[in-house]
Protein backbone atom coordinates (compact mmCIF):
# COMPACT_ATOMS: atom_id res chain seq x y z
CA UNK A 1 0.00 0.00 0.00
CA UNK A 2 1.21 3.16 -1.09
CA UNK A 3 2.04 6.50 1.44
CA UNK A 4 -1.50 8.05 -0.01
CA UNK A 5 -3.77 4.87 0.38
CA UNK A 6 -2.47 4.23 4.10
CA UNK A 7 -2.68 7.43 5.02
CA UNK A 8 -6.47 7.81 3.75
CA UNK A 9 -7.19 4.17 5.90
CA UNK A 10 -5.46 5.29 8.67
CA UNK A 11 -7.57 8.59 8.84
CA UNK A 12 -10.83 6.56 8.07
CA UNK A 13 -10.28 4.55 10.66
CA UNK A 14 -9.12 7.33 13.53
CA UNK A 15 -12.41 9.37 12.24
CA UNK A 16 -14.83 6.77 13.22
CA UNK A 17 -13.46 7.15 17.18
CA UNK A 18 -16.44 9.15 19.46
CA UNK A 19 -15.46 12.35 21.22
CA UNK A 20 -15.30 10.09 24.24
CA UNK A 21 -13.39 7.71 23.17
CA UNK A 22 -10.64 9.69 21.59
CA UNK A 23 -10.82 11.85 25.52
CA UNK A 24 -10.38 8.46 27.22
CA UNK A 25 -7.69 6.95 25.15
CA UNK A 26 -5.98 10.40 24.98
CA UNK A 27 -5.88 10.80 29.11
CA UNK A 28 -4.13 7.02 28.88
CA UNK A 29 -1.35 8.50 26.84
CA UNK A 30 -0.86 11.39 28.51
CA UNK A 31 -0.23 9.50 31.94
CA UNK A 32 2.47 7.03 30.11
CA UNK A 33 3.64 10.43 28.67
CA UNK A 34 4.40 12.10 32.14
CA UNK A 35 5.95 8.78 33.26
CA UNK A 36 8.17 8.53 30.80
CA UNK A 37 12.17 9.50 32.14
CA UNK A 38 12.39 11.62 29.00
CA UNK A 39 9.37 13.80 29.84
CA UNK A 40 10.59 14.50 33.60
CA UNK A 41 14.00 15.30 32.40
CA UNK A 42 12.72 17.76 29.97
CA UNK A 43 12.31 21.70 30.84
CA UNK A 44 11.03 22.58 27.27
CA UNK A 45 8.78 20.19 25.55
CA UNK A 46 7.08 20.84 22.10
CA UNK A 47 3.81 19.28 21.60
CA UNK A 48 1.70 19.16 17.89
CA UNK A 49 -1.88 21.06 18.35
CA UNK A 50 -3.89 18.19 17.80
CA UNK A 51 -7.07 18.77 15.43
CA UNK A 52 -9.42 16.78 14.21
CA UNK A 53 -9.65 12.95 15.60
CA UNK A 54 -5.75 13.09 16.32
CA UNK A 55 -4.92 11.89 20.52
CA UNK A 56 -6.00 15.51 22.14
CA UNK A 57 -2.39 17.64 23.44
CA UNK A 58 -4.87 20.10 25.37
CA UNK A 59 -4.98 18.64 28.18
CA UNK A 60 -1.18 17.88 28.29
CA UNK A 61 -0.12 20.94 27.39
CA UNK A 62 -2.13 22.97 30.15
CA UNK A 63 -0.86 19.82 32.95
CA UNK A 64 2.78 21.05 31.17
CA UNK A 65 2.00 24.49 32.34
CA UNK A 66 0.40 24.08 35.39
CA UNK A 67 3.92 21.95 36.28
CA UNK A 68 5.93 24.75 35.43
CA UNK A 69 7.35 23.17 32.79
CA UNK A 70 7.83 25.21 29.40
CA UNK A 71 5.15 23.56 27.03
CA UNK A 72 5.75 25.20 22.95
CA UNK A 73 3.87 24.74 19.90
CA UNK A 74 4.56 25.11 16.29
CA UNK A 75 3.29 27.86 14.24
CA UNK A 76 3.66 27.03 10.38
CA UNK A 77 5.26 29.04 7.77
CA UNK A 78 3.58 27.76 4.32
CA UNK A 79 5.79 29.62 2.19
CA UNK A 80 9.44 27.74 3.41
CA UNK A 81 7.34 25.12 5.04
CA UNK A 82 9.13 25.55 8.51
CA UNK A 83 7.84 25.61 11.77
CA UNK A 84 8.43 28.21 14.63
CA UNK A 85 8.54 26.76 18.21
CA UNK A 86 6.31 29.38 20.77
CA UNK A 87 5.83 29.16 24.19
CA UNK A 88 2.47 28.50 25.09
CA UNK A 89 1.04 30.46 28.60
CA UNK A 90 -2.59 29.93 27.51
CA UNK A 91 -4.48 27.51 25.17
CA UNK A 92 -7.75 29.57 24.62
CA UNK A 93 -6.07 33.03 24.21
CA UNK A 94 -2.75 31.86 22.58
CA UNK A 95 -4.23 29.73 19.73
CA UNK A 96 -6.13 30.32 17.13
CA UNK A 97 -6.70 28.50 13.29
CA UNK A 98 -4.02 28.77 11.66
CA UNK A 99 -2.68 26.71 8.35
CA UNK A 100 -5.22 24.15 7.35
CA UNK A 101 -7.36 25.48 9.67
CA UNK A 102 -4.63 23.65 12.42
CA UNK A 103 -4.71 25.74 15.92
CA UNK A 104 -1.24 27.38 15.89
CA UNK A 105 0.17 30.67 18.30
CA UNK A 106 -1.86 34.14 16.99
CA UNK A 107 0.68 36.98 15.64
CA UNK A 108 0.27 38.42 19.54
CA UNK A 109 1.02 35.91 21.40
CA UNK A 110 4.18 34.28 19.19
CA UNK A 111 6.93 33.79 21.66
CA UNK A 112 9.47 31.66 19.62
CA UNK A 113 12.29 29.56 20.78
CA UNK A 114 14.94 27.96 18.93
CA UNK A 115 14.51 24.23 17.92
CA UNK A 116 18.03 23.61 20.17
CA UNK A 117 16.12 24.67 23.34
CA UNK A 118 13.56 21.64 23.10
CA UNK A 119 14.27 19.05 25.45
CA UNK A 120 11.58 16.78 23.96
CA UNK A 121 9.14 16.82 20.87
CA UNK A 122 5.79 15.49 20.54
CA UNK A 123 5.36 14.48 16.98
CA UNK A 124 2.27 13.99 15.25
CA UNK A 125 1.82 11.23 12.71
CA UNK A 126 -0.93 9.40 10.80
CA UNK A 127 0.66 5.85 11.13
CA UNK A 128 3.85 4.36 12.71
CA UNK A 129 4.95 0.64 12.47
CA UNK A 130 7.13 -1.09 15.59
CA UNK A 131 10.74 0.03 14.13
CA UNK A 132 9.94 3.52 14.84
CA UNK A 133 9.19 5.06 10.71
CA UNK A 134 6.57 7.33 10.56
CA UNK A 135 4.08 8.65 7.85
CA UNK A 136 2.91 12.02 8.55
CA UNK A 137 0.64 14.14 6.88
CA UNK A 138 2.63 14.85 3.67
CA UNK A 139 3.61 18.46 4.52
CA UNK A 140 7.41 17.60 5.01
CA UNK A 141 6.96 20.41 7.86
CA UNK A 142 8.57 18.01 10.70
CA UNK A 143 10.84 15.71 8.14
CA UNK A 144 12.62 19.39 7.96
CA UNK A 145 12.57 20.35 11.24
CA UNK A 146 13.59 17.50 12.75
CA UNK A 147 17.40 18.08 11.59
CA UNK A 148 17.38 21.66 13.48
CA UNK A 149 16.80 19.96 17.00
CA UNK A 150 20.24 19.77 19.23
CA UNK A 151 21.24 15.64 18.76
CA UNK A 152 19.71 13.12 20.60
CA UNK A 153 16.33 15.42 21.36
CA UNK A 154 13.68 12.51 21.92
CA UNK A 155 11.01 12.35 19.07
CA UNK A 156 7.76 10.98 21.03
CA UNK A 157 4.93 9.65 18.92
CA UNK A 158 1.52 10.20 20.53
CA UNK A 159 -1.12 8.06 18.55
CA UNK A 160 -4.21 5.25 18.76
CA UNK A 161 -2.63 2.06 18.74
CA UNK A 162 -4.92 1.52 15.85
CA UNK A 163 -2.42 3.76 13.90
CA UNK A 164 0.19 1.07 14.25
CA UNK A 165 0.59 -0.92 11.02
CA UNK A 166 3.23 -4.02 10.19
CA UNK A 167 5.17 -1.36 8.16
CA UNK A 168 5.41 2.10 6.73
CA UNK A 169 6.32 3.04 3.19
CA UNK A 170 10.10 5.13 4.48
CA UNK A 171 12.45 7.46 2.28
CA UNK A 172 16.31 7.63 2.90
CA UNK A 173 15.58 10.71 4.67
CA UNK A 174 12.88 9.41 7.01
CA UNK A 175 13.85 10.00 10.65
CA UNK A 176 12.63 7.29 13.43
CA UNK A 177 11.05 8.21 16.47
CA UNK A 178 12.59 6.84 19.68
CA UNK A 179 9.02 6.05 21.27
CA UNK A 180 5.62 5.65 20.05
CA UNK A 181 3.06 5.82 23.34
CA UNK A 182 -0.90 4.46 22.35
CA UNK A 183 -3.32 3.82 24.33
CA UNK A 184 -2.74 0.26 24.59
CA UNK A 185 1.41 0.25 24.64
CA UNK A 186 4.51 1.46 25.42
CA UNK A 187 6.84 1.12 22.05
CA UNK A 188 10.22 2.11 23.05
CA UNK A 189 12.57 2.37 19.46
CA UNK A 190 15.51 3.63 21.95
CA UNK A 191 15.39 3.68 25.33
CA UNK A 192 14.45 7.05 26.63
């Protein structure tokens, strides 16, 4: 199965999740999240803005806060395709649609940081397979980022363990995460 066709069945699938169900499963990966070694180590963790059926960061990035931890999100720049790390204080003011209608920081409230002060990243992903390869969404936005982070910065998938497949169509340039957290498992790539 090609990148397009998985990631279409993938979606399909994650779409047909309740609101309750994708609020239960996502408060059972946010406690193996803030368990993990990686995560307590960290000062400044960058989380996707989850949309749509995706696991729901809200409530892990306002626990970040609250923990006085620094929690950043990316704002996207369509024209070089890049993202911009910003601290988050706030979720309702701070946010608002952005590309692809995607919540992302507001103009006002953009306060960026530099990819080498993330401790941790929270990557978003339509499917992952056991080795660690991810397909995202197609944008190439992370694939690019992910070479700015200082080395060794853990990449954390947060996902349904429906999105786990037997394998994921990969390009040489494809970077593995280190762990993949669902709501059913714990798949550590590299220990973290």
């Amino acid at each position: 199965m090609d990148k397009k066709e998985l990631r279409k069945q993938i979606i399909t699938e994650r779409d047909r999740l309740t609101d309750e169900e994708i609020a239960a499963k996502s408060a059972t990966i946010a406690e193996k999240l803030f368990n993990l070694p990686a995560f307590e180590r960290a000062e400044a963790i960058m989380y996707f803005v989850s949309f749509g059926s995706e696991v729901d960061t809200r409530p892990m990035v306002e626990e970040t806060i609250r923990s006085g931890k620094i929690a950043l999100a990316p704002k996207a720049v369509p024209q070089s395709r890049e993202l911009i790390p910003s601290r988050i204080l706030d979720w309702e003011s701070d946010l608002m649609p952005g590309y692809y209608n995607i919540p992302e920081p507001r103009a006002g409230a953009l306060r960026p940081y530099t990819p080498e002060q993330i401790d941790l990243l929270i990557v978003p992903g339509v499917a992952f397979d056991l080795k660690g390869n991810r397909l995202g969404y197609g944008g190439g936005y992370y694939d690019r980022f992910f070479s700015l982070l200082k080395p060794g910065t853990p990449l954390v998938a947060l996902v349904f363990d429906l999105q786990i497949v037997p394998a994921v169509p990969i390009e040489e340039w494809d970077r593995r995460v280190d762990c993949i957290i669902t709501d059913q498992r714990l798949i550590e790539v590299r220990p973290l």
